[in-house]
Every structure is written in structure tokens, then in C-alpha cells.
Protein backbone atom coordinates (compact mmCIF):
# COMPACT_ATOMS: atom_id res chain seq x y z
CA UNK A 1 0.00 0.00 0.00
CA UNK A 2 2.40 2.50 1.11
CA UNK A 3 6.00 1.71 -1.31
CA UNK A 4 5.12 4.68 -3.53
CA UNK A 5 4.38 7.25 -0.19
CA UNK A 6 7.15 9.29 1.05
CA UNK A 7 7.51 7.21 4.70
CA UNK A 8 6.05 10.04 6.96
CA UNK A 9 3.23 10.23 4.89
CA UNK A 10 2.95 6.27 4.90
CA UNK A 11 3.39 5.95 8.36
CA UNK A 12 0.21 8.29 9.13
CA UNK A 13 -2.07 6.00 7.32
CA UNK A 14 -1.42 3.53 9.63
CA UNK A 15 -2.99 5.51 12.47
CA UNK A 16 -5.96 4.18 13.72
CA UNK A 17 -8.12 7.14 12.22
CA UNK A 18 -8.18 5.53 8.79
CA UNK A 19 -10.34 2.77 7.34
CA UNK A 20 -9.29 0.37 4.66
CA UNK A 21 -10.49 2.67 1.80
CA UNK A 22 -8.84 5.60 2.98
CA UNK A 23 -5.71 3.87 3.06
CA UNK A 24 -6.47 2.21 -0.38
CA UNK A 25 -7.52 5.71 -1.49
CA UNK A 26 -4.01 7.95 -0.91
CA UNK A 27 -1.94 5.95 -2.95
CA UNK A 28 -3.88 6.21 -6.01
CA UNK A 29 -4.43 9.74 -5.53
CA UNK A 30 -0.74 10.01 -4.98
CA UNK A 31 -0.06 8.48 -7.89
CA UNK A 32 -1.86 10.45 -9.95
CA UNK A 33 -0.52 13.64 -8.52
CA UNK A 34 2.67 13.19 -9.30
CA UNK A 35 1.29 12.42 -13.08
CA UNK A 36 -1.02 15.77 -13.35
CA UNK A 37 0.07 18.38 -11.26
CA UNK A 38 3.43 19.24 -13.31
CA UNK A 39 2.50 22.89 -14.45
CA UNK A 40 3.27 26.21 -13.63
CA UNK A 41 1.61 28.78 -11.22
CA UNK A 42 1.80 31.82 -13.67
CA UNK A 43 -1.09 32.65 -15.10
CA UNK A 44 -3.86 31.67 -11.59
CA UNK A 45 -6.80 32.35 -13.54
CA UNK A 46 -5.79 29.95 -16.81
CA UNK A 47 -3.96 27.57 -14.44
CA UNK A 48 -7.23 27.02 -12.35
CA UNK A 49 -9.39 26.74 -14.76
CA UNK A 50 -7.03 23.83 -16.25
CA UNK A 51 -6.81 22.58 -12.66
CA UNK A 52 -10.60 22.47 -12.15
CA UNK A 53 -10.88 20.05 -15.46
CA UNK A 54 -8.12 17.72 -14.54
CA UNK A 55 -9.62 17.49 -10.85
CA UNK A 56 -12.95 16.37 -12.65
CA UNK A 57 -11.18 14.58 -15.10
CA UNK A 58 -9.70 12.17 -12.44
CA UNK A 59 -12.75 11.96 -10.25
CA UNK A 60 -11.93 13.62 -7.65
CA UNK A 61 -14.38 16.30 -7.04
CA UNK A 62 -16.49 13.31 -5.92
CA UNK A 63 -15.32 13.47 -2.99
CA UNK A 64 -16.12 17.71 -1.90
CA UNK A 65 -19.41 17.18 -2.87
CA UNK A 66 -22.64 15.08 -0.71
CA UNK A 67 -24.91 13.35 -2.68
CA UNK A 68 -24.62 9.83 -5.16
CA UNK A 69 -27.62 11.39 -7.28
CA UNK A 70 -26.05 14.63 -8.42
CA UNK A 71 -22.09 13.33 -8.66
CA UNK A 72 -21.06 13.01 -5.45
CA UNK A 73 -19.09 9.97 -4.01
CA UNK A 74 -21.42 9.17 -1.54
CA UNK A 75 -24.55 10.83 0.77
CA UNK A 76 -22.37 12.73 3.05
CA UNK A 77 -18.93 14.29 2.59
CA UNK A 78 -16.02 12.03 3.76
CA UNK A 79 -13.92 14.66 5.73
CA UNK A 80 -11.17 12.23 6.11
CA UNK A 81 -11.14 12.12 2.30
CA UNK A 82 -11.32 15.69 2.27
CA UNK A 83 -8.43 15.94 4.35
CA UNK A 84 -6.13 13.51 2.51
CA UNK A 85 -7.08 15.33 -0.75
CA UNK A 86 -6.30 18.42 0.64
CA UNK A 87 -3.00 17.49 2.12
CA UNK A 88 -1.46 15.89 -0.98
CA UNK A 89 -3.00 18.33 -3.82
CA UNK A 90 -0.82 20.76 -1.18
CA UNK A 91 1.87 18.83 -1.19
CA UNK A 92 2.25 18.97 -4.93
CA UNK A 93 0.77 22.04 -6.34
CA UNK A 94 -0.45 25.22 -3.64
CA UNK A 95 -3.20 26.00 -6.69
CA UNK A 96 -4.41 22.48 -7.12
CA UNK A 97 -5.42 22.35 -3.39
CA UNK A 98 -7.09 25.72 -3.91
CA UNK A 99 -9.17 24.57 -7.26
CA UNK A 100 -10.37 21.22 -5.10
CA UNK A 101 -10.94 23.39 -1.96
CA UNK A 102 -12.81 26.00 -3.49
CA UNK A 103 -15.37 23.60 -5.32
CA UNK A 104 -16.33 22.09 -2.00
CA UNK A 105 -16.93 25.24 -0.32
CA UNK A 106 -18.48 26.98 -2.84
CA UNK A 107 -21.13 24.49 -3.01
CA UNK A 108 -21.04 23.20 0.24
CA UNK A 109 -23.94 25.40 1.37
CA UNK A 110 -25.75 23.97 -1.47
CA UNK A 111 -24.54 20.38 -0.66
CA UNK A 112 -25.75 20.75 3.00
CA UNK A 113 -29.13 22.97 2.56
CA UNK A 114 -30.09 23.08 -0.52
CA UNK A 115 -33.32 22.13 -2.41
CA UNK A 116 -33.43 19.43 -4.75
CA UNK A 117 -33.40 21.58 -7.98
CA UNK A 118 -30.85 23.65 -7.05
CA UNK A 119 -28.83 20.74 -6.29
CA UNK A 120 -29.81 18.97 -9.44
CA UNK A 121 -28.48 22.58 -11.51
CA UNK A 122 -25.47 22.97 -9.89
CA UNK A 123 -23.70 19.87 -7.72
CA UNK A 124 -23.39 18.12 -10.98
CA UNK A 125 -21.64 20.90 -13.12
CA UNK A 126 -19.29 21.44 -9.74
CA UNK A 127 -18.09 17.67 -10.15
CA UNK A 128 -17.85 17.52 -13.64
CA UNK A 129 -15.68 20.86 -13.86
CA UNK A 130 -18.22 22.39 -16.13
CA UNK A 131 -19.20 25.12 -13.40
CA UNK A 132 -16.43 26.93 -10.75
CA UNK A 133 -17.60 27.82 -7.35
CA UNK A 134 -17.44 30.35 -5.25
CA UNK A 135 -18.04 31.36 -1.36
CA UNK A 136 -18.80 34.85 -0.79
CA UNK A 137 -18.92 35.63 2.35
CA UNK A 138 -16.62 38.81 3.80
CA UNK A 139 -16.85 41.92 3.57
CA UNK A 140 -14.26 44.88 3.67
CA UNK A 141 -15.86 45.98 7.24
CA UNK A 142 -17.25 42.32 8.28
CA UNK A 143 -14.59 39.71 8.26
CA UNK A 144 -13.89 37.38 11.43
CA UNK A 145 -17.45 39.44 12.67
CA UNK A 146 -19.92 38.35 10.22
CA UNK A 147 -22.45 39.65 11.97
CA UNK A 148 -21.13 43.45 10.94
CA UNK A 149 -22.47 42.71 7.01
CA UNK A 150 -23.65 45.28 5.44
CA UNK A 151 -24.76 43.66 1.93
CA UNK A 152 -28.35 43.43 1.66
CA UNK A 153 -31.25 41.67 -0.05
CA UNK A 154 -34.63 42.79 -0.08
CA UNK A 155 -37.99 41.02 -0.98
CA UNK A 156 -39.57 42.58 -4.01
CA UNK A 157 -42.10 40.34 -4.91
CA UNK A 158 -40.39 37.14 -5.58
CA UNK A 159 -36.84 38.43 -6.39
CA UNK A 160 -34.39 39.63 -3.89
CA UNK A 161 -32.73 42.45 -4.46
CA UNK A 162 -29.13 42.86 -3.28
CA UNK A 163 -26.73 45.65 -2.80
CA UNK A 164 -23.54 46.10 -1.40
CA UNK A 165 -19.85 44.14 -1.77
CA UNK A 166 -17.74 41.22 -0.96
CA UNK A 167 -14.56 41.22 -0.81
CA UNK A 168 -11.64 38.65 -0.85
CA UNK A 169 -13.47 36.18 -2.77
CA UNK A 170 -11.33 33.46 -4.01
CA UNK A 171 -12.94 32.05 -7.25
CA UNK A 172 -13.83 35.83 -8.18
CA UNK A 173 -14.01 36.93 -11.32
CA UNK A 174 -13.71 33.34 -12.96
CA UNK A 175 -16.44 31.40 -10.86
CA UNK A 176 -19.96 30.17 -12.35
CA UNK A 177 -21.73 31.48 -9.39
CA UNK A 178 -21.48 32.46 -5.84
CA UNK A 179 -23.26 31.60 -2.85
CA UNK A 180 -23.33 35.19 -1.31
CA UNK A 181 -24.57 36.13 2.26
CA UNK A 182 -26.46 39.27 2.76
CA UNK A 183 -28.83 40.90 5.43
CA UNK A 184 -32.19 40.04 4.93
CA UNK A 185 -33.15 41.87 8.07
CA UNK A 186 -35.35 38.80 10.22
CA UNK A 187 -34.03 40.22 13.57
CA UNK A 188 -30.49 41.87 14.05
CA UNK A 189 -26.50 40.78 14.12
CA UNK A 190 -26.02 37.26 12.99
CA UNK A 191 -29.34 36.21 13.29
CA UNK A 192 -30.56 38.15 10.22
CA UNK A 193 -28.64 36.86 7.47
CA UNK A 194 -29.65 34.70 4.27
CA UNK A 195 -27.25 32.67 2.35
CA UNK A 196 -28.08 33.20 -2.23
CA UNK A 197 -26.95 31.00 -5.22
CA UNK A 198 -26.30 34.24 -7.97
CA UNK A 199 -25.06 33.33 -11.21
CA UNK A 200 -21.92 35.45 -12.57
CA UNK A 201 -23.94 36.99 -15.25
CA UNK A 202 -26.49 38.20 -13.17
CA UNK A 203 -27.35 41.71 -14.16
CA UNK A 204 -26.33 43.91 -11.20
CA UNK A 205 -23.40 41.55 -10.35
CA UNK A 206 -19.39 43.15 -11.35
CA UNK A 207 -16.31 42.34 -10.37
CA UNK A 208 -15.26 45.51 -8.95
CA UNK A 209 -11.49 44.74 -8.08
CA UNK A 210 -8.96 41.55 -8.99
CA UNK A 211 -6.96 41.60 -6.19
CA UNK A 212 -3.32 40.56 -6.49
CA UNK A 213 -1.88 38.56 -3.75
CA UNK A 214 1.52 37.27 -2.48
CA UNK A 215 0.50 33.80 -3.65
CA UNK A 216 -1.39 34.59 -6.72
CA UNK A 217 -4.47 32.77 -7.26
CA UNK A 218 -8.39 34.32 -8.63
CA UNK A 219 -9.17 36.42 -5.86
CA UNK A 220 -11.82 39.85 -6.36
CA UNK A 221 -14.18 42.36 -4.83
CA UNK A 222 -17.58 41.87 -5.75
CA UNK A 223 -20.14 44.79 -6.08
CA UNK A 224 -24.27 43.97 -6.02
CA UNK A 225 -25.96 46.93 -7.63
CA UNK A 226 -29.85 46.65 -7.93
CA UNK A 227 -29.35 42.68 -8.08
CA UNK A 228 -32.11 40.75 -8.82
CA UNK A 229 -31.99 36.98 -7.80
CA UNK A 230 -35.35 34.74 -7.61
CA UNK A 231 -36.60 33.33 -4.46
CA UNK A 232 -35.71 30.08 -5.45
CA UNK A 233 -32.52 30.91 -5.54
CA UNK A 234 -32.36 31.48 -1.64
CA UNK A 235 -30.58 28.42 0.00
CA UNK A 236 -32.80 27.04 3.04
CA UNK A 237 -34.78 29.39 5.61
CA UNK A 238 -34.50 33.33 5.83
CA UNK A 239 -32.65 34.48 8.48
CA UNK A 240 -30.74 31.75 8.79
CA UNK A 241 -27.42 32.43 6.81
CA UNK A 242 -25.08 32.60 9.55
CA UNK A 243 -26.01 29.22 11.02
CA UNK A 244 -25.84 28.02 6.98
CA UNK A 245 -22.91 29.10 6.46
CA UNK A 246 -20.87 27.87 10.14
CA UNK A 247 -21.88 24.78 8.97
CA UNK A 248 -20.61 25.03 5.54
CA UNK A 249 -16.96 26.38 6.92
CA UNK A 250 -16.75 23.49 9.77
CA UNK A 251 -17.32 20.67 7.28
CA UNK A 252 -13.88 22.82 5.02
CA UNK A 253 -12.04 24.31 8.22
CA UNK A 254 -10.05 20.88 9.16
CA UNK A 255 -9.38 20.38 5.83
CA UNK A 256 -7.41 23.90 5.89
CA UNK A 257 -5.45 22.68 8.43
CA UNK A 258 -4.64 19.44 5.98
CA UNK A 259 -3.24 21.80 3.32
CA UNK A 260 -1.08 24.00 5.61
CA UNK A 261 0.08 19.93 6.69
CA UNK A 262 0.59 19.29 3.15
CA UNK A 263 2.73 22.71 3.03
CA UNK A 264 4.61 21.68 5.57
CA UNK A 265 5.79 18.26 4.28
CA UNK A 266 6.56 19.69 1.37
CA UNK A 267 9.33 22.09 2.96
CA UNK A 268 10.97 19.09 4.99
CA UNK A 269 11.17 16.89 2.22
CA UNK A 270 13.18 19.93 0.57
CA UNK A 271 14.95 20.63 3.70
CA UNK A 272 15.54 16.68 4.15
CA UNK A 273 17.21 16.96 0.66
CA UNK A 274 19.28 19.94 1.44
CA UNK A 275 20.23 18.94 4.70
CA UNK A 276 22.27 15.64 3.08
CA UNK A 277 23.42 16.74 0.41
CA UNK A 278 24.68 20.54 1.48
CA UNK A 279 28.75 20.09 2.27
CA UNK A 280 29.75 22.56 4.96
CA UNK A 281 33.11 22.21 6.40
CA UNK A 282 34.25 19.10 4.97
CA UNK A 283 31.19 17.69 6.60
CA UNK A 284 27.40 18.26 5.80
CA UNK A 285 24.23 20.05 7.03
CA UNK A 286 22.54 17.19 8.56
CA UNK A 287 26.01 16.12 10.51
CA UNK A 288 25.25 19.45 12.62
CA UNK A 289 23.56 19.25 15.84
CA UNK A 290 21.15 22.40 15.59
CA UNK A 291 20.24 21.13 12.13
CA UNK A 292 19.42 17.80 13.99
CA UNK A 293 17.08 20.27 16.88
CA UNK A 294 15.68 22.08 14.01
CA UNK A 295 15.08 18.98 11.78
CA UNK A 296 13.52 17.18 15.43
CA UNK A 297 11.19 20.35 15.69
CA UNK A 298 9.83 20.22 12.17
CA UNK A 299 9.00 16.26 12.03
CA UNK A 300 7.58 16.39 15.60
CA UNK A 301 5.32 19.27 15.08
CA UNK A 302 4.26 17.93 11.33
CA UNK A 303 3.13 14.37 13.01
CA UNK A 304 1.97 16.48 16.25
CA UNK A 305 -0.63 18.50 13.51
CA UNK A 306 -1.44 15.01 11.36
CA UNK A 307 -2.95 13.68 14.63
CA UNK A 308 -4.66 16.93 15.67
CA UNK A 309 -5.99 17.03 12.23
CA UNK A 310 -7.39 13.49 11.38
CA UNK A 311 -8.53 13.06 15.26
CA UNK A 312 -10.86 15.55 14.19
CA UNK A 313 -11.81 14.59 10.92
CA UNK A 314 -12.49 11.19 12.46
CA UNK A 315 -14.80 12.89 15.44
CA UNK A 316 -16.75 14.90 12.36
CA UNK A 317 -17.10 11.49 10.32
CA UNK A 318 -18.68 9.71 13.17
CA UNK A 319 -21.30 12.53 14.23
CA UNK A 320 -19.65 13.62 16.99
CA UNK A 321 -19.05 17.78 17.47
CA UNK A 322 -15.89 19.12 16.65
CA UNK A 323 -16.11 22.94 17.23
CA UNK A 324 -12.91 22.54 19.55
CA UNK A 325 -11.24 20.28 17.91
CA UNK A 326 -11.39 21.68 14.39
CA UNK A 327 -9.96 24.83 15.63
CA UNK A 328 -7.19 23.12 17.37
CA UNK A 329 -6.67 21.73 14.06
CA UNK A 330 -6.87 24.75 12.25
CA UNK A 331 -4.33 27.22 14.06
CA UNK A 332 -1.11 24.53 15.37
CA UNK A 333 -1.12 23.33 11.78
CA UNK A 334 -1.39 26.64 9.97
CA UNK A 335 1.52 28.44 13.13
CA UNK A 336 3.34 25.56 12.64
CA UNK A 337 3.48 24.77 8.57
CA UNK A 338 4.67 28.49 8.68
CA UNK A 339 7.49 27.76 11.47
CA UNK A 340 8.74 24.69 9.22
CA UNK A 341 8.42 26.43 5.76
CA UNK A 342 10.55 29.26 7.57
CA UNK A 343 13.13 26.98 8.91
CA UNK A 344 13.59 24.88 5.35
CA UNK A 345 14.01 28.25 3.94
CA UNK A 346 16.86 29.35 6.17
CA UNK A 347 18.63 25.59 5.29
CA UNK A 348 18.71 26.92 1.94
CA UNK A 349 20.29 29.69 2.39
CA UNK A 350 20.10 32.37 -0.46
CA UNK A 351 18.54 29.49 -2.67
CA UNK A 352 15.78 29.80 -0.47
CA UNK A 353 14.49 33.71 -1.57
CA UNK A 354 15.32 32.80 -5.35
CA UNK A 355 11.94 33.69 -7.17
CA UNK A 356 10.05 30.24 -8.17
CA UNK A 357 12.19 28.33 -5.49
CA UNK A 358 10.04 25.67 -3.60
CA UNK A 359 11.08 27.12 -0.14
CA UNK A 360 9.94 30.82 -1.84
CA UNK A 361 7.18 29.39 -3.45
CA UNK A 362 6.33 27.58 0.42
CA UNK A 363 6.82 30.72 2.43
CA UNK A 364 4.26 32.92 0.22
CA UNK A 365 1.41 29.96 -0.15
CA UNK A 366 1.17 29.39 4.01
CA UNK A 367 0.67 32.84 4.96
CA UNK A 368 -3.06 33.25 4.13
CA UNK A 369 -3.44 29.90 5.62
CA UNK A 370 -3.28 31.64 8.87
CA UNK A 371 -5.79 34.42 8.38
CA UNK A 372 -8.66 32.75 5.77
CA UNK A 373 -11.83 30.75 7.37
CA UNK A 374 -11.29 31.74 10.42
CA UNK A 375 -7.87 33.81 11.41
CA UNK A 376 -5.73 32.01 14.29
CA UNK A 377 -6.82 34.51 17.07
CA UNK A 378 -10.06 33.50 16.13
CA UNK A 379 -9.65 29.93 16.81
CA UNK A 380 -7.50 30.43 20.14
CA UNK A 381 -10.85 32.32 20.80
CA UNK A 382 -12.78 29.16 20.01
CA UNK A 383 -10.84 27.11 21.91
CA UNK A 384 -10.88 28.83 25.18
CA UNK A 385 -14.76 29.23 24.90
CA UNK A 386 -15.47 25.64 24.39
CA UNK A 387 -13.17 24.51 27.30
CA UNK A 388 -14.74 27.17 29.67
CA UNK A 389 -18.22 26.21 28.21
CA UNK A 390 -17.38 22.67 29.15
CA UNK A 391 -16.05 23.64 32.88
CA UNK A 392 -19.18 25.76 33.69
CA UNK A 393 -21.57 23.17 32.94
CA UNK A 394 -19.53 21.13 35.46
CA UNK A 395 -17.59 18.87 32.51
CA UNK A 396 -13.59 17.90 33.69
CA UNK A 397 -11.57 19.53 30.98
């Protein structure tokens, strides 16, 4: 099962989290990485696009979608699948993790709450490659607090009518459609919110900005002007956007934490490969004892993250909540893919900063890692709440 696995990787699927098909699954998906994913990250919009059709291509947009009837793998999403997607796609190519990721959440509100016609128009398209996703959900004054948005939609008759912007909206300005959250005014903060499927060429719709990163990839401002969307195009109950969308972001948030793991392996097999091979004073790196500390670090706190991660992706796959756990997840893999991307860098030396360099390439990819669905403060915020929750209702931490 595991001869074509680099052994770290190999040696995870034989934690106890995994069933057989999970561990039959990661091989051939490995396989086939190393097959598909040799292209370039220059042109993000072309590049996805392409990305998007060999996903579909090899079946494995399945997997980010719930729902045998309209393409999906199964009923529910696997998030152990999800995970070990994520991770490898990461591992390979930064943009093929994003393509993959941003299918799933871009219809995951539609996956989870949608009716059956607007899963029937759109899941299918999503696996086949044929439509790209996208999540809108921030704002430029209403990030980590959602419940600041500003965007409305108003009844008028039976249209909505939206106004207002998005911002930071990966998948903008080449997606099919959006799944956009807006006030619809049922009772104030978070609790009067409804989540919309709007098709890119709805009139009123523009992409007001394409906004260049430090890891390029489609990212844009969205402006609603007099934007008229159909009833039927609202995704479950009014007022009920907020809860919607949670939902939608806790099936994807552990899988985040898989791609900054994916990151991370990435950098120590590069700084496993510089380390034996780089001569330094008739002797080489790895024969140095703080290479040996750093090298300990970066292996302990990549297997340290693998079990944080697929602990929880195993609690979520058996019904059981994983508010804390996800978030746990989430920020010690995301700090600590950017710790070991930093400290394979600095084993490279000046090879490290060279434009298109793996380390380089490494360094820019993890940083958003830390700040998108959900920014690390806000998950040390999580955490503490759940564990006091847990103490005042009289539970032993």
C-alpha cells in the first residue's frame, strides 16, 4: 500500500483514524498527482481553470461534494477524504489544493441545505468541472465578525434584491456562481442573514477589483448593484445564513489545516534533501547538531498536527461535534506549517528567496493559511470558549 508514499506520509495511514479505503484511497491519488500536477503557477486564472478540469477529469471532485444522485461519491462528505485530498494536492501544487478546496466550499452550502433543484443545476456541473464555485462571504468591514455585514437583499415580490460588496473572494471573477450572504433583516447581528446561489452573469453583479496577492491565485471584490436573484434561488430558511454558512466552513475548516500539513511536508522533504546533500566544512548540514534540533522540531510538530488534524476529521465522520477540535486543528497546523516552511528556507540559504524556489514558493502559499476561514486569534478564541463552556456546565476539561 504504502511503497510509492514518502515514509512520513505512509506511516500516518497507519494511524488508527483511517479505514481500509482511505488507506487504499491515498496511494492512487498520490499516484496520480505526481502524473497531473506538473504545471506552472503563472497565469492563476488559466492555471485554475485547467486545474478544475483535470480534478474532474480524475474523479476527484467526488469526494467535496454530498450526494450519489447529483455526482457526489457518496450521501455525506467524507472529511477524512477531504483531508487527505487536501494534504497531498498541497503537497504537490499550492493552486491544485485551492481549485479542489474551493469547489467544495463553494457548493457546500448547497450540498448541506439546498433544495433538490438547485442541487440537481449545480452539484453536478461542480463535479464535472463544467461550473467553478465560489463562497462569498466577507466583507471589507465584516470579516472574522460576520455579523457586521452590510450587503443586503430585499424582498420585491419574488426576487431579492441585493446591494452592497464582498470582498476577498477566491474564485472571483472566474467562478460560475457564488453563494453570497447578505442581510435580509429577520431580527439583528447574525441572526438576520440569508445565504443566495447568484449566477456570474447576473445583471447587477461586477467584479469591482482583482486583487493581487503574495501567492497569486483568482481572488476579487464583488459589487451587487440593484441585483435581482429569484426566491428560489435562496438556500434554506430566511434568516438563517449565519447558522448556513458555520456549517458550511466546519465541514472545510479541518481540511485547511490538511493543506497547511501538506505545506509543511513539502518544505521538509526539501529541507531533508538539502540537509544531506549541502557540504559545509568538509562535513554536511545534517552532521550538525542544531540542524538535527531544528530537523527534530519540524517532524515532531508535522506528526503532532497530522494527529490533531485526522482526530478531528475522524470525530466529524462519526457525528460527533468538533467545534474545539477543528480549531485546534486549524491554528497549530497553519503556526506551525509556517514555522517549518521558515526553517527549510533558512537551510537553503540564499537558494531559499530565489523567485520560483520551492522554499519561496512555500513561504508565500502558508501565509493566508493563517488568516482565511477563520484567522488564528479567532480559533484560540474558540478554543478557550469551548473549554470554559465545558467547565461551567460542570464537565472535567
Amino acid at each position: 500500500m504504502s511503497a510509492a508514499l514518502p515514509q512520513a506520509v505512509a506511516e500516518q495511514m497507519e494511524w488508527p483514524f483511517f479505514d481500509d479505503f482511505h488507506r487504499t484511497f491515498l496511494p492512487e491519488l498520490d499516484q496520480w498527482a505526481q502524473q497531473h500536477l506538473q504545471l506552472g503557477h503563472e497565469d492563476a486564472d488559466v492555471i485554475c481553470r485547467e486545474l478544475v478540469r483535470r480534478l474532474a477529469d480524475g474523479g476527484w471532485l467526488r469526494y467535496v461534494v454530498a450526494g450519489t444522485a447529483y455526482g457526489g461519491a457518496s450521501e455525506h462528505i467524507d472529511t477524512r477524504i477531504l483531508c487527505l485530498l487536501r494534504e497531498t494536492l498541497a503537497r504537490y501544487h499550492g493552486l491544485a489544493d485551492f481549485a479542489l478546496a474551493m469547489q467544495g466550499l463553494g457548493s457546500g452550502a448547497i450540498s448541506l441545505f439546498g433544495t433538490e433543484a438547485q442541487k440537481a443545476r449545480y452539484l453536478p456541473r461542480v463535479v464535472n468541472g463544467t461550473a467553478i464555485a465560489a463562497f462569498a462571504l466577507s466583507e471589507p468591514e465584516a470579516g472574522s465578525d460576520v455579523a457586521a455585514m452590510q450587503c443586503s437583499a430585499v424582498t420585491d415580490g419574488d426576487e431579492y434584491v441585493l446591494n452592497g460588496e464582498k470582498t476577498w473572494i477566491s474564485n472571483g471573477g472566474i467562478a460560475d456562481f457564488y453563494v453570497v450572504f447578505a442581510r435580509t433583516g429577520e431580527a439583528p447581528g447574525a441572526r438576520g442573514i440569508s445565504a443566495f446561489i447568484v449566477d456570474a452573469d447576473t445583471p447587477g453583479l461586477e467584479i469591482a477589483e482583482r486583487i493581487d496577492v503574495m501567492a497569486p491565485h483568482p481572488l476579487a471584490r464583488l459589487r451587487f448593484v440593484q441585483c435581482r436573484v429569484p426566491v428560489s434561488q435562496r438556500i434554506g430558511v430566511a434568516g438563517q445564513g449565519f447558522k448556513l454558512a458555520m456549517a458550511t466552513l466546519d465541514v472545510f475548516r479541518t481540511s485547511v489545516a490538511a493543506a497547511a500539513l501538506g505545506f509543511a511536508r513539502a518544505a521538509l522533504d526539501a529541507a531533508l534533501q538539502r540537509m544531506t546533500t549541502r557540504k559545509m566544512f568538509q562535513s554536511y548540514l545534517a552532521d550538525f547538531q542544531l540542524a538535527q534540533a531544528q530537523l527534530a522540531e519540524m517532524v515532531t510538530a508535522a506528526d503532532s498536527n497530522g494527529l490533531l488534524i485526522y482526530r478531528a476529521a475522524w470525530r466529524r465522520d462519526q457525528g460527533i461535534p468538533v467545534t474545539k477540535e477543528a480549531a485546534m486543528a486549524k491554528w497549530r497546523a497553519t503556526e506551525d506549517a509556517q514555522k517549518i516552511i521558515d526553517t527549510a528556507l533558512q537551510m537553503h540559504g540564499g537558494a531559499g528567496v530565489v523567485s520560483g524556489a520551492l522554499t519561496e514558493r512555500l513561504y508565500r502559499e502558508i501565509r493566508a493559511l493563517r488568516i482565511y476561514e477563520g484567522a488564528s486569534e479567532v480559533q484560540q478564541v474558540i478554543i478557550a470558549r469551548e473549554t470554559l463552556k465545558n467547565v461551567r456546565q460542570g464537565e472535567k476539561v
